[in-house]
PDB file of N, CA and C in Angstrom:
ATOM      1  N   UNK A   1     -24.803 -15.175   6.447  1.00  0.00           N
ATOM      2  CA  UNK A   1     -24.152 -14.079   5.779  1.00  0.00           C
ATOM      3  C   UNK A   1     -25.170 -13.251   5.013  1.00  0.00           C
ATOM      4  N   UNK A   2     -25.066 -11.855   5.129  1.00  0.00           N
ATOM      5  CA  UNK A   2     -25.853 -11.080   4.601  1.00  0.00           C
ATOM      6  C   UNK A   2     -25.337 -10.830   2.645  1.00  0.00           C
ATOM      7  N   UNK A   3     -26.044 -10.422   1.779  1.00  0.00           N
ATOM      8  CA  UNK A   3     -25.977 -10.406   0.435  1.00  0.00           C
ATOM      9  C   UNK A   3     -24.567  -9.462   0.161  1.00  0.00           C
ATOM     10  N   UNK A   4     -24.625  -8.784   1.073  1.00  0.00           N
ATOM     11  CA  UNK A   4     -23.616  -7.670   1.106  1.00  0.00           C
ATOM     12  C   UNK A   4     -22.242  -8.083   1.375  1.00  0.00           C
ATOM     13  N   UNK A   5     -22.191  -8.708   2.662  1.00  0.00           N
ATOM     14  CA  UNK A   5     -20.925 -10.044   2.148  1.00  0.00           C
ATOM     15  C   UNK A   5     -19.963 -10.351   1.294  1.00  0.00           C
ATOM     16  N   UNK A   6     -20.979 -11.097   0.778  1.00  0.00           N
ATOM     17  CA  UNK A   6     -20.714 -11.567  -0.595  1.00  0.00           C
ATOM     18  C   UNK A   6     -20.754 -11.378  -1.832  1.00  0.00           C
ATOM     19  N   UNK A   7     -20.568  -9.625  -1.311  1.00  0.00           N
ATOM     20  CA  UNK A   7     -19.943  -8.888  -3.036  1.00  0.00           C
ATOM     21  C   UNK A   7     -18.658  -8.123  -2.825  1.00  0.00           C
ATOM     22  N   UNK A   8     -18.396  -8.401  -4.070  1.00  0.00           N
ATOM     23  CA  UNK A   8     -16.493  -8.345  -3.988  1.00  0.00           C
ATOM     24  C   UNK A   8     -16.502  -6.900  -4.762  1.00  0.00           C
ATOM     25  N   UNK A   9     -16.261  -5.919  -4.475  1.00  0.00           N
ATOM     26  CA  UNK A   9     -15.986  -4.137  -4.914  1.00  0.00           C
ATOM     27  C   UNK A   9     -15.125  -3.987  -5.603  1.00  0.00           C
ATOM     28  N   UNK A  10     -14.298  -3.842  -6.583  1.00  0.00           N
ATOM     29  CA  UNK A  10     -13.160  -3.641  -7.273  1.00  0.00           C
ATOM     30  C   UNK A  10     -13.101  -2.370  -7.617  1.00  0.00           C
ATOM     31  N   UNK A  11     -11.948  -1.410  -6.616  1.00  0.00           N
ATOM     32  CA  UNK A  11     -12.020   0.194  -7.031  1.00  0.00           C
ATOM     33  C   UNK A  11     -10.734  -0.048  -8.063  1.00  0.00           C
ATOM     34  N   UNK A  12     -11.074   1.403  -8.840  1.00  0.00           N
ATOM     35  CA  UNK A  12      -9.748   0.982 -10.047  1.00  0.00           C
ATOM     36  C   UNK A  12      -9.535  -0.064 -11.201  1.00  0.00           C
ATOM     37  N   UNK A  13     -10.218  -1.026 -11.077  1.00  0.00           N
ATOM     38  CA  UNK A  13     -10.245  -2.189 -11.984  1.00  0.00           C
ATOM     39  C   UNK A  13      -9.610  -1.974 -13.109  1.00  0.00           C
ATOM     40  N   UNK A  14      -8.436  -2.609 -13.945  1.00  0.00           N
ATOM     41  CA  UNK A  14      -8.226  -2.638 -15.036  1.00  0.00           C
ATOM     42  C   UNK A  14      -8.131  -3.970 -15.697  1.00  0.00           C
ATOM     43  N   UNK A  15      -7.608  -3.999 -16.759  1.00  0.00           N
ATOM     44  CA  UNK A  15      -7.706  -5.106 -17.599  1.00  0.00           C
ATOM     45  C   UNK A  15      -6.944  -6.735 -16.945  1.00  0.00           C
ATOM     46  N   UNK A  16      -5.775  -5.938 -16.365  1.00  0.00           N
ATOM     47  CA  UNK A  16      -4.790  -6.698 -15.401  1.00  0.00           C
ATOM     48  C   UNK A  16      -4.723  -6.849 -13.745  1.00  0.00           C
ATOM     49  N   UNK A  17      -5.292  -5.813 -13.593  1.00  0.00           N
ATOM     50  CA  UNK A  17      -5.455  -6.045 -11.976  1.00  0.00           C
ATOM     51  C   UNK A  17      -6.095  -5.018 -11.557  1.00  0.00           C
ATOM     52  N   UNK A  18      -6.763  -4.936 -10.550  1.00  0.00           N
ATOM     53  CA  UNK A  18      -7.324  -4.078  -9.630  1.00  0.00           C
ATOM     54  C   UNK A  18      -6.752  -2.780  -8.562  1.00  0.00           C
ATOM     55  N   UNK A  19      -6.391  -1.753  -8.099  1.00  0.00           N
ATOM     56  CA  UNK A  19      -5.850  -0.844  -7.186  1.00  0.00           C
ATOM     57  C   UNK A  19      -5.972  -1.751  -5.986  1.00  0.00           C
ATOM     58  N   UNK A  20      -7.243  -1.722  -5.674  1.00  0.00           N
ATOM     59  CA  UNK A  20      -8.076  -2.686  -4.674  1.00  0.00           C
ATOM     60  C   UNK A  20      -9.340  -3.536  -4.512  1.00  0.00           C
ATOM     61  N   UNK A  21      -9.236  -4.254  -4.214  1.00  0.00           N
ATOM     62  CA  UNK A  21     -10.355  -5.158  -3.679  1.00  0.00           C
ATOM     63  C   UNK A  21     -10.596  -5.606  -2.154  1.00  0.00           C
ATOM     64  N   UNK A  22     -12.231  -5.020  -2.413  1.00  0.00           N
ATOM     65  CA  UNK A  22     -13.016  -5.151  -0.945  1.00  0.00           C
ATOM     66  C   UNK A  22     -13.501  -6.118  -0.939  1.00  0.00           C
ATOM     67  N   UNK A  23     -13.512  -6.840  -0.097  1.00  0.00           N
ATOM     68  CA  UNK A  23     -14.449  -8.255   0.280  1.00  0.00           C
ATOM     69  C   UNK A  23     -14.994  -8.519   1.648  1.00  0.00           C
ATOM     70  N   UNK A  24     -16.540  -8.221   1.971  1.00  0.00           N
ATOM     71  CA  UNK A  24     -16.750  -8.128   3.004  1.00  0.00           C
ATOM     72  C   UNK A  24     -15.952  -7.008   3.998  1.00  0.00           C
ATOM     73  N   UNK A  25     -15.316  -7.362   5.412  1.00  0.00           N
ATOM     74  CA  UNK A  25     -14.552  -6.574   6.068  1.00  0.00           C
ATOM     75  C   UNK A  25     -13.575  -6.187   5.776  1.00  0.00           C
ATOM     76  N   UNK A  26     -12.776  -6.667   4.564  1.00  0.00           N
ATOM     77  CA  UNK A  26     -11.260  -6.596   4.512  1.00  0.00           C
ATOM     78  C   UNK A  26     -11.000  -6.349   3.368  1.00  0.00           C
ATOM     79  N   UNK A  27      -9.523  -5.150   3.326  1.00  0.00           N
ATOM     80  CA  UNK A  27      -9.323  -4.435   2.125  1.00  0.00           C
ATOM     81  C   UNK A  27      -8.102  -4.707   1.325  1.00  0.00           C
ATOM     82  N   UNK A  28      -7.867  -5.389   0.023  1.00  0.00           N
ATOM     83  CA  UNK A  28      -6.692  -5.750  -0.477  1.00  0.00           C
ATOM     84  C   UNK A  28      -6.389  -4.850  -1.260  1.00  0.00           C
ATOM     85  N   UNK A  29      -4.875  -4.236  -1.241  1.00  0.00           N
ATOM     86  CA  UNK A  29      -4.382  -3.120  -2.486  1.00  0.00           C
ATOM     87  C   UNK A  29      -3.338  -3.893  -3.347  1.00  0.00           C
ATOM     88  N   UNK A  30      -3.186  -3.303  -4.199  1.00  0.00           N
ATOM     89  CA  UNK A  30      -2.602  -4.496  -5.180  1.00  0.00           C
ATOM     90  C   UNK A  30      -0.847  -3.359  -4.459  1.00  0.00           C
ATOM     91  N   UNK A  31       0.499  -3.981  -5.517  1.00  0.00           N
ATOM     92  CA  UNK A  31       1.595  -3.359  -4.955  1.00  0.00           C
ATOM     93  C   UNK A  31       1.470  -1.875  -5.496  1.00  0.00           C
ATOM     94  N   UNK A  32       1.629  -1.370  -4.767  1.00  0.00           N
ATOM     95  CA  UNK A  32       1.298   0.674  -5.122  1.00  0.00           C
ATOM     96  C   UNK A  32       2.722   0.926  -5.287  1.00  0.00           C
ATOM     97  N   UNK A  33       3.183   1.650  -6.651  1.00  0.00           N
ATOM     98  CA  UNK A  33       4.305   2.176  -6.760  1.00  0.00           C
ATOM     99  C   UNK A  33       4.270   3.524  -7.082  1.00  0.00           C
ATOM    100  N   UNK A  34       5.408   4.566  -6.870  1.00  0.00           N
ATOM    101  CA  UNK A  34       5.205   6.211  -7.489  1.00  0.00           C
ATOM    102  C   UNK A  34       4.732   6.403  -8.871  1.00  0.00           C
ATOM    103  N   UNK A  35       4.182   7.430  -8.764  1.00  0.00           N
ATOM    104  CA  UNK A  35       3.854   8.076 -10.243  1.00  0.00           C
ATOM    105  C   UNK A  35       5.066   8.829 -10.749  1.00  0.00           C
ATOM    106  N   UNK A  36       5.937   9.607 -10.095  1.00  0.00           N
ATOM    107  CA  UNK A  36       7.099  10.131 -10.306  1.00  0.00           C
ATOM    108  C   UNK A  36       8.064   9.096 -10.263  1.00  0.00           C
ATOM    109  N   UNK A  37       9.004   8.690 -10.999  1.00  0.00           N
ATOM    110  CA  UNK A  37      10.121   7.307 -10.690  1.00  0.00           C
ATOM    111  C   UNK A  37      10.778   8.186 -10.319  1.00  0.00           C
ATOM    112  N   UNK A  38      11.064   9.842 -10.708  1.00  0.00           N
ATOM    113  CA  UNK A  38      12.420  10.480 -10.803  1.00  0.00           C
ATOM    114  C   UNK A  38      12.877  11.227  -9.398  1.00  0.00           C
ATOM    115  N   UNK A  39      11.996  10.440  -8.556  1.00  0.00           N
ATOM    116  CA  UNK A  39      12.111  11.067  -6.726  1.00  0.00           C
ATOM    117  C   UNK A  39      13.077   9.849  -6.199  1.00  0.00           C
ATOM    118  N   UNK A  40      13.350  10.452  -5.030  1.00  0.00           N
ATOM    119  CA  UNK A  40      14.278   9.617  -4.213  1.00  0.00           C
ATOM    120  C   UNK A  40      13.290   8.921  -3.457  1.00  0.00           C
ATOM    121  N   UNK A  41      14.155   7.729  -2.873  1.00  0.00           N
ATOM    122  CA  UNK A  41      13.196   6.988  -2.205  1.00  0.00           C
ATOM    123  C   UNK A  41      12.120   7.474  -1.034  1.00  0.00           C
ATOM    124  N   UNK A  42      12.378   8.421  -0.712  1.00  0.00           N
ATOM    125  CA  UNK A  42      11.736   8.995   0.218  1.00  0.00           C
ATOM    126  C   UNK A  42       9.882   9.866  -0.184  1.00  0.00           C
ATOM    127  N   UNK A  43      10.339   9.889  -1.498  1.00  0.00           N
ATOM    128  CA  UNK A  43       9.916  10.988  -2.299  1.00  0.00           C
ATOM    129  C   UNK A  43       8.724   9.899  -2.932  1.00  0.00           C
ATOM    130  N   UNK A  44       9.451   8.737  -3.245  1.00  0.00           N
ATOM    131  CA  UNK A  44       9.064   7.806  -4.116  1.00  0.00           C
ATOM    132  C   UNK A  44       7.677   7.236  -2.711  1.00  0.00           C
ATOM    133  N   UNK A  45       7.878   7.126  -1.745  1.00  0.00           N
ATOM    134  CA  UNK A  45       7.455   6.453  -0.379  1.00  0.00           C
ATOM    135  C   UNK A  45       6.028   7.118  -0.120  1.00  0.00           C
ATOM    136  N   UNK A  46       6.167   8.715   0.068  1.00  0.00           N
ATOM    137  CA  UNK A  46       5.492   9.562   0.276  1.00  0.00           C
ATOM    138  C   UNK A  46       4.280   9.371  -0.473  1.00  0.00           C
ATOM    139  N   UNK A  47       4.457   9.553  -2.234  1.00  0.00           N
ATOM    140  CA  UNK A  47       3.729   9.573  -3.611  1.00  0.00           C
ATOM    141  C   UNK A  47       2.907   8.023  -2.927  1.00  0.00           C
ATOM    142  N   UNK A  48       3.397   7.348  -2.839  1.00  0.00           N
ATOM    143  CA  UNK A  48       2.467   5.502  -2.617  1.00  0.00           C
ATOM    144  C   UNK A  48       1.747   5.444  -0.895  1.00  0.00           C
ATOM    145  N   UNK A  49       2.117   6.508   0.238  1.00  0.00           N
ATOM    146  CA  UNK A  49       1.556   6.180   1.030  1.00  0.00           C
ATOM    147  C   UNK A  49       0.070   7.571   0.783  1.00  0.00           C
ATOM    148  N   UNK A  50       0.217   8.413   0.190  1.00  0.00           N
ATOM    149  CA  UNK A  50      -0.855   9.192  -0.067  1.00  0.00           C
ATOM    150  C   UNK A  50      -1.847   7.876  -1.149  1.00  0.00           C
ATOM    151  N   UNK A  51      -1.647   7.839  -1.787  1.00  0.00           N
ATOM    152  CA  UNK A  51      -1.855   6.701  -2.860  1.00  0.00           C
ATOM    153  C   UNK A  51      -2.837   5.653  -2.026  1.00  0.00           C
ATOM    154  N   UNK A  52      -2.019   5.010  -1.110  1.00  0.00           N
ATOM    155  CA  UNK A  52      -3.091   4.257  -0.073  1.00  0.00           C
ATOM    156  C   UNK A  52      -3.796   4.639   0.455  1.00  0.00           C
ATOM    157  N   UNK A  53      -3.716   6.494   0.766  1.00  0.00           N
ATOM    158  CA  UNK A  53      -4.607   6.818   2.081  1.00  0.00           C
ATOM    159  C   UNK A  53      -6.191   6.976   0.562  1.00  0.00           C
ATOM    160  N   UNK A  54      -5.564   7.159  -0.119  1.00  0.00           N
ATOM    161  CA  UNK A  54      -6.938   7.258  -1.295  1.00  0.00           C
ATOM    162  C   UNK A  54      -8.073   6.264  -1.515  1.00  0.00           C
ATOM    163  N   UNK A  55      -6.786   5.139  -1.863  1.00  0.00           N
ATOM    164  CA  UNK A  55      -7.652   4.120  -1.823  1.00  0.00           C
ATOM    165  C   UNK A  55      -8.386   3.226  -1.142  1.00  0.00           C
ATOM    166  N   UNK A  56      -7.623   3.555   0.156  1.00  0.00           N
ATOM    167  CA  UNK A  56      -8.717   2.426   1.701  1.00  0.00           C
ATOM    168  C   UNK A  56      -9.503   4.128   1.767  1.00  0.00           C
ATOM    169  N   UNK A  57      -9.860   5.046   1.687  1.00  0.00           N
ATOM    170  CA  UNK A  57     -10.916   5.814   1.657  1.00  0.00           C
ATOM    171  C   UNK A  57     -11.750   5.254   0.830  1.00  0.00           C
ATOM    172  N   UNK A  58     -11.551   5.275  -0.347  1.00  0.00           N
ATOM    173  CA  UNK A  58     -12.147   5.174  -1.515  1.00  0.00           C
ATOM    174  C   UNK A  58     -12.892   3.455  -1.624  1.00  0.00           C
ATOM    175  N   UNK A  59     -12.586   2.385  -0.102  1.00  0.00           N
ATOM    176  CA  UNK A  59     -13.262   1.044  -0.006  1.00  0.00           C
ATOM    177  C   UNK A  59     -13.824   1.458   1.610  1.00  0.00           C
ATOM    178  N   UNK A  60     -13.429   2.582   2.253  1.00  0.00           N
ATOM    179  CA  UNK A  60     -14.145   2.990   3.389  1.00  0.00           C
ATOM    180  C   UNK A  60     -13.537   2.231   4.746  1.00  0.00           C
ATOM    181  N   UNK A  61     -12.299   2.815   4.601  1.00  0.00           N
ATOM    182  CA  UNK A  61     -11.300   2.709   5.178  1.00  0.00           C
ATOM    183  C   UNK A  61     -10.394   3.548   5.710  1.00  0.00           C
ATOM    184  N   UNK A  62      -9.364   3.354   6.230  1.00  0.00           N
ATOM    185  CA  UNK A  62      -8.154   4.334   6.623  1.00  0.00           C
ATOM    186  C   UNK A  62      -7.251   3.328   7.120  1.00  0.00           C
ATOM    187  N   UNK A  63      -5.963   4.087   7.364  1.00  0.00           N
ATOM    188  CA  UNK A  63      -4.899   3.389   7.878  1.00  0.00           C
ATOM    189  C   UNK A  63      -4.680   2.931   8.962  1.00  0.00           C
ATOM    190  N   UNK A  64      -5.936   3.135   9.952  1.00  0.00           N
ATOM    191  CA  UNK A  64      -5.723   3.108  11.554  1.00  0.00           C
ATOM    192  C   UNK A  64      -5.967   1.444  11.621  1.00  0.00           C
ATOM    193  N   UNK A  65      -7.150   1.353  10.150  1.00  0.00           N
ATOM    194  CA  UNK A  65      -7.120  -0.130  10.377  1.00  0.00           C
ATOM    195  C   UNK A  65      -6.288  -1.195   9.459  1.00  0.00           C
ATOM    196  N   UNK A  66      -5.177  -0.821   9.326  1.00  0.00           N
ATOM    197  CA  UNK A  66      -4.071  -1.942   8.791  1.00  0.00           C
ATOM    198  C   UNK A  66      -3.479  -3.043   9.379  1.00  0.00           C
ATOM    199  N   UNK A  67      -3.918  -4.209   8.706  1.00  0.00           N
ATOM    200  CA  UNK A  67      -3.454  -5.256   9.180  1.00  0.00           C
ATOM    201  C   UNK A  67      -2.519  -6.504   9.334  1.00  0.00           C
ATOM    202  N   UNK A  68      -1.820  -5.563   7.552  1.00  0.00           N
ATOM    203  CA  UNK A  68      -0.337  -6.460   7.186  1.00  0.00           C
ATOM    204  C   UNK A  68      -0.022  -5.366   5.794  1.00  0.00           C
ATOM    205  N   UNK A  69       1.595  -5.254   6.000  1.00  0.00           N
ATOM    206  CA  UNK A  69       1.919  -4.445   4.793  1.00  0.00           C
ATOM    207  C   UNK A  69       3.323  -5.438   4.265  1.00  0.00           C
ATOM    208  N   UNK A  70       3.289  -5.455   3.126  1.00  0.00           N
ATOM    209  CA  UNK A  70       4.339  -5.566   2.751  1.00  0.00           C
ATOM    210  C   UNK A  70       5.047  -4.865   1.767  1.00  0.00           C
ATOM    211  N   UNK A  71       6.666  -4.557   1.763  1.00  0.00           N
ATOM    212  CA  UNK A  71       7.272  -3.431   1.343  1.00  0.00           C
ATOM    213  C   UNK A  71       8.506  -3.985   0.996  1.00  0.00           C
ATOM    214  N   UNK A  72       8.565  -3.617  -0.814  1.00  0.00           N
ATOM    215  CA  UNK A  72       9.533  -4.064  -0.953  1.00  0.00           C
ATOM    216  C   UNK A  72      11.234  -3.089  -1.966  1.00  0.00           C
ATOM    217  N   UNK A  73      12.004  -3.291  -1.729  1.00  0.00           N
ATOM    218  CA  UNK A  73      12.793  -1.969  -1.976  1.00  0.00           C
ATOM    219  C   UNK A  73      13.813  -2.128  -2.919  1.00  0.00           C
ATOM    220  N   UNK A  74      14.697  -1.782  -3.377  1.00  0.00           N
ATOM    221  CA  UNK A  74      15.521  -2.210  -4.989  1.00  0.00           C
ATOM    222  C   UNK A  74      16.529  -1.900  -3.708  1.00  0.00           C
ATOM    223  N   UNK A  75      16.797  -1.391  -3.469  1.00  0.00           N
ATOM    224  CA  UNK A  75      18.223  -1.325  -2.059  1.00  0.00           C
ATOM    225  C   UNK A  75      17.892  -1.278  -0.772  1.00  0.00           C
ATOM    226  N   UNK A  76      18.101  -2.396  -0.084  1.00  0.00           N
ATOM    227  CA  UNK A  76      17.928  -2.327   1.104  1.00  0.00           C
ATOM    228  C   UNK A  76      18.243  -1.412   2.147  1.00  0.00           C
ATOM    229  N   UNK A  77      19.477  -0.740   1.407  1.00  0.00           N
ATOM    230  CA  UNK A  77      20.359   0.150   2.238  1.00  0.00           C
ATOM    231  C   UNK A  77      19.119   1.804   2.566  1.00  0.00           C
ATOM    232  N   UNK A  78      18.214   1.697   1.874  1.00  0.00           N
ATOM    233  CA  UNK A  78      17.263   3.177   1.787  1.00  0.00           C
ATOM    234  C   UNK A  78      16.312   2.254   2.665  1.00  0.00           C
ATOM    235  N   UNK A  79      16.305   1.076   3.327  1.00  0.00           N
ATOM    236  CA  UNK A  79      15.400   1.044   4.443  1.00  0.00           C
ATOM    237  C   UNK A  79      15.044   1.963   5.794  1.00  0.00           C
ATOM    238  N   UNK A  80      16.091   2.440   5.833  1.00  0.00           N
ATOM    239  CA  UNK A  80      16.353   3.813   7.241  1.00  0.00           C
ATOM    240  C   UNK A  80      15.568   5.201   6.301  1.00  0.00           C
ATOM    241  N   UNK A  81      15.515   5.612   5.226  1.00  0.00           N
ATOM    242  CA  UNK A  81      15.688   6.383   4.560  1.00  0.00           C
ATOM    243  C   UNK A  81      13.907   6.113   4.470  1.00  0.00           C
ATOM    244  N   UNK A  82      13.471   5.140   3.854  1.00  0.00           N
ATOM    245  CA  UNK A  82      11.781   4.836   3.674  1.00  0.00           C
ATOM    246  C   UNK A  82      11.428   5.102   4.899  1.00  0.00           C
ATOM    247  N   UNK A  83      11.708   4.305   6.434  1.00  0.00           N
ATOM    248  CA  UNK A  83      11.014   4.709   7.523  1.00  0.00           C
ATOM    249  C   UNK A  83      11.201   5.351   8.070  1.00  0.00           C
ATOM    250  N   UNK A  84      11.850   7.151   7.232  1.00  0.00           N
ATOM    251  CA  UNK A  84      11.693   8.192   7.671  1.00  0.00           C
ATOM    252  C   UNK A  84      10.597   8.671   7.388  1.00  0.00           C
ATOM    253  N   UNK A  85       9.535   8.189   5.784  1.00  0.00           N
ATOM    254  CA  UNK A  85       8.610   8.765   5.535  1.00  0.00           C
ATOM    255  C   UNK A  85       7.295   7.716   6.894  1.00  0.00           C
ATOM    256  N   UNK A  86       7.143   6.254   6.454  1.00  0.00           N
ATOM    257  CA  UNK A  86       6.630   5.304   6.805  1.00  0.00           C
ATOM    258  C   UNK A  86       6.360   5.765   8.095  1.00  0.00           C
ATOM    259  N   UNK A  87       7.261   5.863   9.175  1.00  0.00           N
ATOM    260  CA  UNK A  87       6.960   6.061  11.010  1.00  0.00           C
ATOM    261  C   UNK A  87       5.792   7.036  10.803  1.00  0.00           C
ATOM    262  N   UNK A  88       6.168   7.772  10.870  1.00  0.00           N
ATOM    263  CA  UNK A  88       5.091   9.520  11.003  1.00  0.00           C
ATOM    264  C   UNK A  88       3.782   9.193  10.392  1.00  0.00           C
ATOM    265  N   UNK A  89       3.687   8.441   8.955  1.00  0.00           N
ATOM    266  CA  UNK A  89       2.405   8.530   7.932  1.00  0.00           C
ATOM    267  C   UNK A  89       1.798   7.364   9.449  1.00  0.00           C
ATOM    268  N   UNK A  90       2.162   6.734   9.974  1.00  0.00           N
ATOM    269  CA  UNK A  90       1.336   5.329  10.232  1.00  0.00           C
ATOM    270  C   UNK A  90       0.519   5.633  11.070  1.00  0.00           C
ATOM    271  N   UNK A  91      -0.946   5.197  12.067  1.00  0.00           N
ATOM    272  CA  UNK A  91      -1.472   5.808  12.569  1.00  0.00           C
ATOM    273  C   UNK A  91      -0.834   5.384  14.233  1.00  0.00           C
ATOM    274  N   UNK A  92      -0.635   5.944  15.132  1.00  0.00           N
ATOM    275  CA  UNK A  92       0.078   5.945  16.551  1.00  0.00           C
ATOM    276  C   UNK A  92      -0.836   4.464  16.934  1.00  0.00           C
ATOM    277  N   UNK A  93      -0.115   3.610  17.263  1.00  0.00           N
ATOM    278  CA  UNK A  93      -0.804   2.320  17.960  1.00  0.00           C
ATOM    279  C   UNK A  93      -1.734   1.244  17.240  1.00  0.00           C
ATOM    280  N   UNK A  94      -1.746   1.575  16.347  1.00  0.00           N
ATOM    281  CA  UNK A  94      -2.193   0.870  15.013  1.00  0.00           C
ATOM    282  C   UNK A  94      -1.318   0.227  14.006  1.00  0.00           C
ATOM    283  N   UNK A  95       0.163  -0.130  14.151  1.00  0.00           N
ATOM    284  CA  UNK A  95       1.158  -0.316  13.172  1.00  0.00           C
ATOM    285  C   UNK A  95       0.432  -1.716  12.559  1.00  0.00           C
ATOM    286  N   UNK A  96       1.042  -2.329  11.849  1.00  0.00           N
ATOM    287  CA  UNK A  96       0.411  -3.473  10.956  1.00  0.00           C
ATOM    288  C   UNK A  96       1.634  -4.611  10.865  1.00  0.00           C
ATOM    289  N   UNK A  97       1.538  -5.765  11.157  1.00  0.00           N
ATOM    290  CA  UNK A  97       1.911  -6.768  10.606  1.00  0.00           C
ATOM    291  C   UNK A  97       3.136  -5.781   9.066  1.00  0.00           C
ATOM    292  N   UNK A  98       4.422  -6.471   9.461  1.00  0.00           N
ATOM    293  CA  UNK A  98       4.915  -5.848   8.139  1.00  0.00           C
ATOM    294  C   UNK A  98       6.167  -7.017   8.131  1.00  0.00           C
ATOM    295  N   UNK A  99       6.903  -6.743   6.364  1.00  0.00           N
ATOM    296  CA  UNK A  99       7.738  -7.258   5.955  1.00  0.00           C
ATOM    297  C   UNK A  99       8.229  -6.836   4.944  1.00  0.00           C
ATOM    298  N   UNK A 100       9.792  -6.410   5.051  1.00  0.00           N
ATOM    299  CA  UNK A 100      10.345  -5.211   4.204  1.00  0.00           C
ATOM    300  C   UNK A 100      11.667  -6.046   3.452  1.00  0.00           C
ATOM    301  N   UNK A 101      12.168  -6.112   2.257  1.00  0.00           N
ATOM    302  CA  UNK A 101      12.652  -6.911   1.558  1.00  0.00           C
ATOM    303  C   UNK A 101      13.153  -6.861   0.558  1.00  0.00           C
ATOM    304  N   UNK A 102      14.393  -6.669   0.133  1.00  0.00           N
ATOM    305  CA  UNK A 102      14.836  -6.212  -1.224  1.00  0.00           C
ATOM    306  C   UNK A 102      14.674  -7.403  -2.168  1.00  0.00           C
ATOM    307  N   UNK A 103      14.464  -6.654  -3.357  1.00  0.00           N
ATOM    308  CA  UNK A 103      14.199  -6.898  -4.708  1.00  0.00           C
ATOM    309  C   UNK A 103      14.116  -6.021  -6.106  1.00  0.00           C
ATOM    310  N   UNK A 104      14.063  -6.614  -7.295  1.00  0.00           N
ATOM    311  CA  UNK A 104      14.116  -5.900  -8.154  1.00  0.00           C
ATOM    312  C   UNK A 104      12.581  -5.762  -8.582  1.00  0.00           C
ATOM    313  N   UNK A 105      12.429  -4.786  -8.835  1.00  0.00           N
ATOM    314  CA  UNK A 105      10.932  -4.450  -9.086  1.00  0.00           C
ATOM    315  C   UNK A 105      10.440  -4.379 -10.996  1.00  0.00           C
ATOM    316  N   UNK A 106       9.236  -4.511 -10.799  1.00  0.00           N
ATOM    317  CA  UNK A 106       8.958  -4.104 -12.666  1.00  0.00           C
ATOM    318  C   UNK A 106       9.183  -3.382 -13.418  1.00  0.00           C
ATOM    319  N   UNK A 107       8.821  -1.591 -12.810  1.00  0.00           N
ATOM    320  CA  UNK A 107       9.923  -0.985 -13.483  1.00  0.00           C
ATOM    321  C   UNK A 107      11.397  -0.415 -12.974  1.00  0.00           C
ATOM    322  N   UNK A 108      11.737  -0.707 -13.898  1.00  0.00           N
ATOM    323  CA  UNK A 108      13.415  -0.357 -13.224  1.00  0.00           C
ATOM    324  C   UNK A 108      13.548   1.060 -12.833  1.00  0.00           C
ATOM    325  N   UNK A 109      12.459   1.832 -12.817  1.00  0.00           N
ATOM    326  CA  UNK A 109      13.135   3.306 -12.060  1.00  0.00           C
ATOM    327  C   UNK A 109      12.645   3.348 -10.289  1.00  0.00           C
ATOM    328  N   UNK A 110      11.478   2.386 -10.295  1.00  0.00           N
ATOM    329  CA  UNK A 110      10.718   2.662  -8.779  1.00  0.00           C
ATOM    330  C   UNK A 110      11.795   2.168  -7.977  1.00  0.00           C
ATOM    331  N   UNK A 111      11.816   2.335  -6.678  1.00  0.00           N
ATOM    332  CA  UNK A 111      12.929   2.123  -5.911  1.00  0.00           C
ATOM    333  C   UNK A 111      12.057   1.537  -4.596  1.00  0.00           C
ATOM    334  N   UNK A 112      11.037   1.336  -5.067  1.00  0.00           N
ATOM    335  CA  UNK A 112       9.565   1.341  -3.733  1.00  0.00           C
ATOM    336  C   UNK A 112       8.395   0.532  -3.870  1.00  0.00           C
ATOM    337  N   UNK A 113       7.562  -0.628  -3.319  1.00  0.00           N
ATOM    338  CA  UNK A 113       6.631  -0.617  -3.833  1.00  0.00           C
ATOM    339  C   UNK A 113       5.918  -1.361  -2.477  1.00  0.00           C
ATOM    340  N   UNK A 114       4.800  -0.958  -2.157  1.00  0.00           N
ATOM    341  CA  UNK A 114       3.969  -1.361  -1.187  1.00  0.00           C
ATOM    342  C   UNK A 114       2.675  -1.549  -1.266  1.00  0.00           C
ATOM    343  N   UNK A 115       2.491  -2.419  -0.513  1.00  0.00           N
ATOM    344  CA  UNK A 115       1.052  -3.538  -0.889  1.00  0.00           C
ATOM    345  C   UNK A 115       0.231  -4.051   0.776  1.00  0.00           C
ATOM    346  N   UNK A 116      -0.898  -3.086   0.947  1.00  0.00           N
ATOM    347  CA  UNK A 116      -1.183  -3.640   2.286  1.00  0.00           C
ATOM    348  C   UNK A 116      -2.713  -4.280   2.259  1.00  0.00           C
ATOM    349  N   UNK A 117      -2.953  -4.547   3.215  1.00  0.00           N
ATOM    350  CA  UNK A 117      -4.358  -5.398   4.000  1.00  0.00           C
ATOM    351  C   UNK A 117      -4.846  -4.606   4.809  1.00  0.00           C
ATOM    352  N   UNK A 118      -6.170  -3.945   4.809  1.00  0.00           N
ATOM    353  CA  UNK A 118      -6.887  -3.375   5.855  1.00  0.00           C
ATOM    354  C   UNK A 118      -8.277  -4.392   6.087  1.00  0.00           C
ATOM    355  N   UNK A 119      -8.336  -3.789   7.672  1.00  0.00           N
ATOM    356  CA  UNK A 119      -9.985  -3.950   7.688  1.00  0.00           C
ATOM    357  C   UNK A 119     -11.006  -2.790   7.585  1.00  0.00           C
ATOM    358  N   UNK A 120     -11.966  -3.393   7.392  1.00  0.00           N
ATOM    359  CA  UNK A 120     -12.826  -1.626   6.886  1.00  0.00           C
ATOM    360  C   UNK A 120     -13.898  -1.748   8.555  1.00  0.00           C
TER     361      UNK A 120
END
């Protein structure tokens, strides 16, 4: 293994957790939620998949190489409604390992929150 390897990148770093972490080939984002709560889920979807395209740039990345997402939603029933934004953003033939799942989230206004795995 080269030195390079075996250094771990932390873009975003805060006191509590990281945006992302690079390690070697592979890119972890922590769960990405909207900056706006006061959008609809769709709205809310959009705000967090720009959000990702930032940050696998920003570890030297993109979405073509995603390798597991997981997505989780305060109503299941806006699952049709999210992969109106989700289909189109994803890259054609590249989809990722996924798992979509209701729950209640941290803050009570997000309606959205997604967390994926790339390779760089």
């Amino acid at each position: 293994m080269t030195e390079n390897m075996l250094a771990i990148e932390r873009i975003d770093a805060g006191p509590r957790m990281s945006a992302a972490v690079a390690y070697g080939d592979t890119v972890y984002l922590s769960g990405i939620v909207a900056s706006d709560y006061d959008l609809d889920v769709k709205g809310q979807t959009a705000q967090i998949l720009a959000r990702i395209d930032e940050l696998l740039a920003a570890a030297g990345t993109d979405k073509s190489k995603l390798l597991s997402a997981n997505i989780w939603l305060t109503d299941i029933g806006e699952w049709a409604q999210m992969n109106e934004v989700w289909d189109p953003w994803l890259s054609p033939g590249n989809t990722p390992a996924r798992a979509t799942v209701e729950a209640r989230l941290a803050a009570p206004k997000a309606r959205v929150e997604i967390m994926v795995v790339a390779a760089r």
